[in-house]
C-alpha atoms as a PDB file:
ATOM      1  CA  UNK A   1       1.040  27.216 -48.505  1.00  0.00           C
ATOM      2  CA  UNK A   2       0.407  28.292 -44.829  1.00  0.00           C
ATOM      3  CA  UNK A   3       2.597  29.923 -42.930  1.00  0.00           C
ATOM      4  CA  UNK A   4       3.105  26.902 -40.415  1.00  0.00           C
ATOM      5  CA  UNK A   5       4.258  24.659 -43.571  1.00  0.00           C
ATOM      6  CA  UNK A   6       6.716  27.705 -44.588  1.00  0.00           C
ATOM      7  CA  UNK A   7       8.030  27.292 -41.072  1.00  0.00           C
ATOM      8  CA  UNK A   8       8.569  23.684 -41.374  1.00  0.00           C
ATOM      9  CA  UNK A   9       9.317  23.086 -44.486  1.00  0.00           C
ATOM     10  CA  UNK A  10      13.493  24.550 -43.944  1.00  0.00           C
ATOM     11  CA  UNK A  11      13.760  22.378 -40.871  1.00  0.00           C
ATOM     12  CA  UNK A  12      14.778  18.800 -41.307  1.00  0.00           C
ATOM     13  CA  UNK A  13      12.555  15.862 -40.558  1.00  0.00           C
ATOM     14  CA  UNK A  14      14.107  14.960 -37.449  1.00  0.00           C
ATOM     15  CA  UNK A  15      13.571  18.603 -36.520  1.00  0.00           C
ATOM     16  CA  UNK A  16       9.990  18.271 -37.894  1.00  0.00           C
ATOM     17  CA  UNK A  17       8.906  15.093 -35.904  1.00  0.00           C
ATOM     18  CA  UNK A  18      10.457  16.019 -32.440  1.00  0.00           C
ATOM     19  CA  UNK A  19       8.142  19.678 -33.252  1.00  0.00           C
ATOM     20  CA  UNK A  20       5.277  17.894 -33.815  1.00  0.00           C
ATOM     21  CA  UNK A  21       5.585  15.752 -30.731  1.00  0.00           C
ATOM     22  CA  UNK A  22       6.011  18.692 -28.705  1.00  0.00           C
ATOM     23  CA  UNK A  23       2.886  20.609 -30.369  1.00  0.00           C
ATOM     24  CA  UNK A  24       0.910  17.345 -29.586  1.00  0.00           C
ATOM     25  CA  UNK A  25       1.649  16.792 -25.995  1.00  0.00           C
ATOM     26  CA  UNK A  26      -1.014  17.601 -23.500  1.00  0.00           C
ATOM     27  CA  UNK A  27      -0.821  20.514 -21.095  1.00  0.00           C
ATOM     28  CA  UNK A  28      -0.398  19.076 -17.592  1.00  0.00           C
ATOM     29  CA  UNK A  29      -2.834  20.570 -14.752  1.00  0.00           C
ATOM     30  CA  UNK A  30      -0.991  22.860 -12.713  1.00  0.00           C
ATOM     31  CA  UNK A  31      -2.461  21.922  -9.623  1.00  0.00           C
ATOM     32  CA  UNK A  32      -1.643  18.072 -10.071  1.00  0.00           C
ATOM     33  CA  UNK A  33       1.917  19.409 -11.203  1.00  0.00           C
ATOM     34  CA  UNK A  34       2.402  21.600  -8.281  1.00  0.00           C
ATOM     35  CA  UNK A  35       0.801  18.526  -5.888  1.00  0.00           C
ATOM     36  CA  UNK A  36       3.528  16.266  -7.257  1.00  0.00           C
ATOM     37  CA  UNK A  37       6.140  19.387  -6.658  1.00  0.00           C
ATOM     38  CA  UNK A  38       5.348  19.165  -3.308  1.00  0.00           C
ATOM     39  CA  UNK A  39       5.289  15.867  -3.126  1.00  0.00           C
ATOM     40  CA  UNK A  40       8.377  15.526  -3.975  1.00  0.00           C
ATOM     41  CA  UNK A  41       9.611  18.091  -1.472  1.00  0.00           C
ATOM     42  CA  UNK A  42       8.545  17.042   1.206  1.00  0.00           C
ATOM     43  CA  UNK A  43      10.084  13.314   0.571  1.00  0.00           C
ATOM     44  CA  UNK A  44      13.324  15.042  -0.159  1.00  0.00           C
ATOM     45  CA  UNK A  45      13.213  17.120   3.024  1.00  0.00           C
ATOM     46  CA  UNK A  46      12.529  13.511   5.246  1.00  0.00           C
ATOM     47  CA  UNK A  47      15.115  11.931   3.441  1.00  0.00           C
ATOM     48  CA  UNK A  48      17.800  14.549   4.060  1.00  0.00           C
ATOM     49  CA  UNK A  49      16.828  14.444   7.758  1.00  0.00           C
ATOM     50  CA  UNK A  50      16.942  10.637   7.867  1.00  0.00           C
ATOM     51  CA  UNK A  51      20.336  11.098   6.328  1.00  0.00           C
ATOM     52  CA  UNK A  52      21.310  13.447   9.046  1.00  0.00           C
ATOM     53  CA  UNK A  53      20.071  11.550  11.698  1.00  0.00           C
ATOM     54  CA  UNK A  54      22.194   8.492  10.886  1.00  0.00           C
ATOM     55  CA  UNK A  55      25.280  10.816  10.053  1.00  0.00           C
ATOM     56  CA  UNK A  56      24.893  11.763  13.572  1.00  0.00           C
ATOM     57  CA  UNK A  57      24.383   8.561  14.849  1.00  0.00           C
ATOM     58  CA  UNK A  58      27.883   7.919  13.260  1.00  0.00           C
ATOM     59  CA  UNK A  59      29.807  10.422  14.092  1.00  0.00           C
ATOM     60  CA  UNK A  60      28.621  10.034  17.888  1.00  0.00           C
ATOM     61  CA  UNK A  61      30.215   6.296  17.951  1.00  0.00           C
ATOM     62  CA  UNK A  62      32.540   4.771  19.820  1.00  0.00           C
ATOM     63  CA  UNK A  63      35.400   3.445  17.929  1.00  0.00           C
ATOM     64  CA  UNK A  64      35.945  -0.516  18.379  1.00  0.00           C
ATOM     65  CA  UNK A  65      39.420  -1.212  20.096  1.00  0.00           C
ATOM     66  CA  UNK A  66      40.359  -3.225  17.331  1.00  0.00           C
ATOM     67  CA  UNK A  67      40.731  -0.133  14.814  1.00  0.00           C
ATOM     68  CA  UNK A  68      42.603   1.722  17.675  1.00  0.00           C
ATOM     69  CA  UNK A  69      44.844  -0.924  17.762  1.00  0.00           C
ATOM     70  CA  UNK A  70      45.594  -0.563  13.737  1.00  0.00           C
ATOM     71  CA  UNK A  71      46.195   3.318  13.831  1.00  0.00           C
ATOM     72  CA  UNK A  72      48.719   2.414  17.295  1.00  0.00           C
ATOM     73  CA  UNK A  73      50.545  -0.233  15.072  1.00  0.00           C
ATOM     74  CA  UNK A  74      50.426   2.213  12.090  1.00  0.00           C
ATOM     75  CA  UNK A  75      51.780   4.850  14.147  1.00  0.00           C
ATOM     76  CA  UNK A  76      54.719   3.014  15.916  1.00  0.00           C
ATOM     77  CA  UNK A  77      55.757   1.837  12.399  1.00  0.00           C
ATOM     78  CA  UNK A  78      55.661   5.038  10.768  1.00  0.00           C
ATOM     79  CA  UNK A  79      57.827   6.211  13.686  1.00  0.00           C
ATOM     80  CA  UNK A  80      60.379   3.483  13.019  1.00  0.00           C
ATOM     81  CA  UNK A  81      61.051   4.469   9.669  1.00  0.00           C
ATOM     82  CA  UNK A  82      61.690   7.967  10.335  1.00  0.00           C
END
């Protein structure tokens, strides 16, 4: 028997299969995995400045009248009770 059997031949045949799917999957090209690297980089470096950009935009708001008039209300009553 060959020594790869030998190897196999203790492991079970769930341990087997997921081997042999491993041993036959193809080698990726390192440039086209290093493109899609950087790829990916870049879109997560526009999206995290997009996100800043509206964060800002946020923060930077007026806020309505309405909701000032909640927190007043909220405030008088929590004095109240004290």
């Amino acid at each position: 028997m060959s020594e790869r059997k030998n190897h196999k031949r203790g492991r079970s045949p769930r341990e087997r299969g997921a081997e042999e799917m491993i041993e036959q999957r193809p080698i990726p090209d390192r440039r086209k995995a290093s493109a899609a690297l950087d790829e990916a980089r870049l879109r997560q470096q526009a999206i995290g400045v997009r996100l800043r950009q509206l964060f800002d935009e946020v923060v930077n708001e007026d806020v309505p009248d309405e909701f000032l008039d909640i927190l007043r209300r909220a405030d008088e009553r929590g004095s109240e009770k004290a």
